[in-house]
N, C-alpha and C. Protein backbone atom coordinates (compact mmCIF):
# COMPACT_ATOMS: atom_id res chain seq x y z
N UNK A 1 111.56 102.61 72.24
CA UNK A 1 111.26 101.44 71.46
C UNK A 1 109.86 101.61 70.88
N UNK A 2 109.56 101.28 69.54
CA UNK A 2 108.83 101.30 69.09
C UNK A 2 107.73 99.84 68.35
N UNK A 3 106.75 99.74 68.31
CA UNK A 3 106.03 98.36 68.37
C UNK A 3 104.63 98.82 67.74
N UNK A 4 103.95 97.66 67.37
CA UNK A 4 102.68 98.07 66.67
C UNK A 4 101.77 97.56 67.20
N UNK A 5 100.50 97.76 68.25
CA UNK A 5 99.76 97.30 68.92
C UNK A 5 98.59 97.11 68.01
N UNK A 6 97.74 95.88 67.52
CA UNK A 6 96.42 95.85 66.71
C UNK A 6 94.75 95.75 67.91
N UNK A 7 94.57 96.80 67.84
CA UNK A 7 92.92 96.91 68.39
C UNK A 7 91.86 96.90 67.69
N UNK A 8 91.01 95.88 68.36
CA UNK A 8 89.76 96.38 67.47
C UNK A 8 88.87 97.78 67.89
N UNK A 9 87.73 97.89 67.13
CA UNK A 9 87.49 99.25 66.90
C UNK A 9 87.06 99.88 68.45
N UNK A 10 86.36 99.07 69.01
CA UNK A 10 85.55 99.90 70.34
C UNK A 10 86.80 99.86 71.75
N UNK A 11 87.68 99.20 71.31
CA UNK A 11 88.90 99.58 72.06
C UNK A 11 89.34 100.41 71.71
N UNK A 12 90.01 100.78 70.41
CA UNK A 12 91.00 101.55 70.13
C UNK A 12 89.70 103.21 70.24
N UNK A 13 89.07 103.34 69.93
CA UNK A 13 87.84 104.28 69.89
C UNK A 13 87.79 104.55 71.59
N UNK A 14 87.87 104.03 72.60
CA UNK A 14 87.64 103.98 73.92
C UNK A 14 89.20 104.59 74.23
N UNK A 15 90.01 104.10 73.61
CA UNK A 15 91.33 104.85 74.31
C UNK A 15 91.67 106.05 73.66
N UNK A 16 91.27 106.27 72.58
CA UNK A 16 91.01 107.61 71.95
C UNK A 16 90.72 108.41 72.60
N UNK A 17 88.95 108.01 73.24
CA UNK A 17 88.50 109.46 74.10
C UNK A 17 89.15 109.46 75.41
N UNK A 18 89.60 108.43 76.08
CA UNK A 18 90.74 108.67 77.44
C UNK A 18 91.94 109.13 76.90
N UNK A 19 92.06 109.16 76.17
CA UNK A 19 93.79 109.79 75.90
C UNK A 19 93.28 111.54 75.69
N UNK A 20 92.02 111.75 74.85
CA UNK A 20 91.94 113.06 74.78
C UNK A 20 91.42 113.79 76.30
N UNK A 21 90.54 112.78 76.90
CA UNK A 21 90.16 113.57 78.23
C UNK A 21 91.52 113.58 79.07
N UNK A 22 92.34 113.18 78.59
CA UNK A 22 93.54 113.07 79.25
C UNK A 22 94.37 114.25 79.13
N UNK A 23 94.26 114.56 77.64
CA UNK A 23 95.21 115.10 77.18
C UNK A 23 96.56 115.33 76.66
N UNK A 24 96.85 113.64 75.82
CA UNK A 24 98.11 113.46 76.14
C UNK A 24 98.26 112.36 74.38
N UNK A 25 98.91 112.49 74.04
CA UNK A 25 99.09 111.43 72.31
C UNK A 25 98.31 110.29 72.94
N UNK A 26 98.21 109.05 71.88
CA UNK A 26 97.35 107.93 72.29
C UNK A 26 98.65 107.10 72.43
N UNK A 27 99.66 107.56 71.77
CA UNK A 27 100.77 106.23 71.93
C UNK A 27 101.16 106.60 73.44
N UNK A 28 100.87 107.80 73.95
CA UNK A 28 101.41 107.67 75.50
C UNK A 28 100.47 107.55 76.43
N UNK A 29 99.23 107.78 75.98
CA UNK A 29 98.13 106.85 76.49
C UNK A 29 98.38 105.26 76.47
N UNK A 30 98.48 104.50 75.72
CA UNK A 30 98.99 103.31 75.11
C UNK A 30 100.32 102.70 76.08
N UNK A 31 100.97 103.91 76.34
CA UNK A 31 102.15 103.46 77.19
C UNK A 31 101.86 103.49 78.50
N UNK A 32 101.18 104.57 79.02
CA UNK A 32 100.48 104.69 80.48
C UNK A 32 99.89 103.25 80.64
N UNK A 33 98.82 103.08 79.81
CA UNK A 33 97.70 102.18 79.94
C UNK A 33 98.51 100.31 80.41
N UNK A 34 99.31 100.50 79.68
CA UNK A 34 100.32 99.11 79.44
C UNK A 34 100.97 98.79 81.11
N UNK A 35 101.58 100.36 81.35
CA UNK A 35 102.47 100.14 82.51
C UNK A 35 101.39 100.34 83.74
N UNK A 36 100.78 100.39 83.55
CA UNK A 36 99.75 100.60 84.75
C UNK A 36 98.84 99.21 84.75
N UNK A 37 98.50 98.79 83.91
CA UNK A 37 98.32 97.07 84.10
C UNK A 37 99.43 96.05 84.44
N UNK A 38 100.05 96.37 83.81
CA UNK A 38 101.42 95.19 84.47
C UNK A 38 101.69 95.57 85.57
N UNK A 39 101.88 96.79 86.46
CA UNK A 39 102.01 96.65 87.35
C UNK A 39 100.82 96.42 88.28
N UNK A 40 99.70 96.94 87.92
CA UNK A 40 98.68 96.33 88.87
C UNK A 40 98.16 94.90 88.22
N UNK A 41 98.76 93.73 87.68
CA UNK A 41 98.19 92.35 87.62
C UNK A 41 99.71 91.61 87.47
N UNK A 42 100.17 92.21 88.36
CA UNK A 42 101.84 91.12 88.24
C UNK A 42 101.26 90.17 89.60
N UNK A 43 101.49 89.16 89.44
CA UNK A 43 101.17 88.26 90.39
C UNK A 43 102.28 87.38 90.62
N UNK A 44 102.19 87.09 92.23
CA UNK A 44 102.89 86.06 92.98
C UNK A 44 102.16 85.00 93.21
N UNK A 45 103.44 83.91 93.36
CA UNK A 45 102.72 82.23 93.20
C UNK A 45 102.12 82.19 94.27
N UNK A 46 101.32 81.69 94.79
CA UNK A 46 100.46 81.06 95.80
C UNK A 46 101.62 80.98 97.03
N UNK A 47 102.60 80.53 96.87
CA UNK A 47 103.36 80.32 97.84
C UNK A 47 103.97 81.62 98.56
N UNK A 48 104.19 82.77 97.47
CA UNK A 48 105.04 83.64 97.97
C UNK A 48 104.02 84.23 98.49
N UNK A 49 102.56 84.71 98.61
CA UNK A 49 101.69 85.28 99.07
C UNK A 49 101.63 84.77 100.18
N UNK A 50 101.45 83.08 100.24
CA UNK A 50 101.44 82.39 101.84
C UNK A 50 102.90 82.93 102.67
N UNK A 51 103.71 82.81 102.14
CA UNK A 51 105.10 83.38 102.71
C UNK A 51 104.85 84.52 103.05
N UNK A 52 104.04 85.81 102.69
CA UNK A 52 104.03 87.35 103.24
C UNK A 52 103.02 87.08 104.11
N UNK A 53 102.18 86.63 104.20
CA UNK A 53 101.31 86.21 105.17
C UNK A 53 101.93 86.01 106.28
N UNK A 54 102.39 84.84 106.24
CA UNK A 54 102.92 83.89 107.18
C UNK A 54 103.90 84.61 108.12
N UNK A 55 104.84 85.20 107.16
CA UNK A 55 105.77 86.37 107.28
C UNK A 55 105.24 87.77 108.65
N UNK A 56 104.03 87.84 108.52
CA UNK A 56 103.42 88.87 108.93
C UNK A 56 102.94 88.54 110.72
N UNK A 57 102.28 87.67 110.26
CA UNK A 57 101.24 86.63 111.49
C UNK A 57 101.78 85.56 112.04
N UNK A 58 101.62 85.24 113.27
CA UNK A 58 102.24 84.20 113.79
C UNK A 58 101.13 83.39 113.32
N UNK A 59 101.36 82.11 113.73
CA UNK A 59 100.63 80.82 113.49
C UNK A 59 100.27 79.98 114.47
N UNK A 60 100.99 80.29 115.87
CA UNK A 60 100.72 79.63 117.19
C UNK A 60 99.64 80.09 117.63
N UNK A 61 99.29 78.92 118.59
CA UNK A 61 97.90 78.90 118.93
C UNK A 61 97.82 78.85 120.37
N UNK A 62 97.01 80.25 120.96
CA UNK A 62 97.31 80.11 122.54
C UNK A 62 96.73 78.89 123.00
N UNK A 63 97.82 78.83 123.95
CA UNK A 63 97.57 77.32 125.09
C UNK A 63 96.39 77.31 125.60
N UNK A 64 95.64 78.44 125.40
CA UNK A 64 94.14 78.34 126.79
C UNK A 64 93.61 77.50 125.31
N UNK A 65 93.61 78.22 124.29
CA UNK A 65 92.71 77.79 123.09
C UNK A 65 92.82 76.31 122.60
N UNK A 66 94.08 76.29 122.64
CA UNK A 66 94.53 74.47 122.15
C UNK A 66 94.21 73.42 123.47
N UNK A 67 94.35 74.09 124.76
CA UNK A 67 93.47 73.22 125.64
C UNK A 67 92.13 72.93 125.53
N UNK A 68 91.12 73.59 125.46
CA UNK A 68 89.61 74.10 124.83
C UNK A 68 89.38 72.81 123.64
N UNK A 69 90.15 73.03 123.09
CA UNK A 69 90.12 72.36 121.80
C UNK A 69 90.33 70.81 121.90
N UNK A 70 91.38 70.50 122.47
CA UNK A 70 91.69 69.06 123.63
C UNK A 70 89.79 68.52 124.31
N UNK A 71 89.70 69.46 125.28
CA UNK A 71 88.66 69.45 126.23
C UNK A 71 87.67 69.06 125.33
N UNK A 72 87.25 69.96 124.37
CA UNK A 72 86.10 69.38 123.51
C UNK A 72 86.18 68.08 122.49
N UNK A 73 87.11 67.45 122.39
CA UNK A 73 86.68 66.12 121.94
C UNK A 73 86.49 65.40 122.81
N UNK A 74 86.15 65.72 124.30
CA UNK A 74 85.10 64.63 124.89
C UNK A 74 86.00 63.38 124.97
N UNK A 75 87.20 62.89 125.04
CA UNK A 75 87.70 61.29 124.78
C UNK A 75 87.37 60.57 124.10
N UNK A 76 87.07 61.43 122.71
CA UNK A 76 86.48 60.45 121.92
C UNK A 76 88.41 59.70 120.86
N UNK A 77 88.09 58.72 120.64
CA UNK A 77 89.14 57.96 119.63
C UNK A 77 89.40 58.58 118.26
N UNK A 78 90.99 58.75 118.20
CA UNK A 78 90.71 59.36 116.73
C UNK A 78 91.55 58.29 115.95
């Protein structure tokens, strides 16, 4: 597939000299460059990140610790 990408100059001039230190056309520089950002800035919602988290780590809280935690409010009223 073919498409017409518009850059201004100190971009398109910047992927010029990476495509030549590269060694490789600029349109497949251009194509590298594309697929290598989308895949490193694809992002998950807030939720699905809490879900791999969550997923990973428990969330319980040892009993010595949640007693501790009891103990230190002292009887105070909440």
């Amino acid at each position: 597939m073919e498409t017409v990408v518009v850059l201004d100059t100190e971009s398109f001039r910047a992927a010029e000299r990476e495509a030549v230190q590269l060694r490789v056309s600029l349109p497949v520089f251009c194509s590298l460059a594309i697929r290598e950002f989308v895949q490193n800035h694809r992002k998950k919602s807030v939720t699905e990140q809490l879900n791999t988290v969550y997923a990973e780590y428990t969330a319980r809280i040892d009993d010595d610790i949640l007693q501790a935690q009891y103990d230190s409010l002292g009887g105070e009223d909440w």
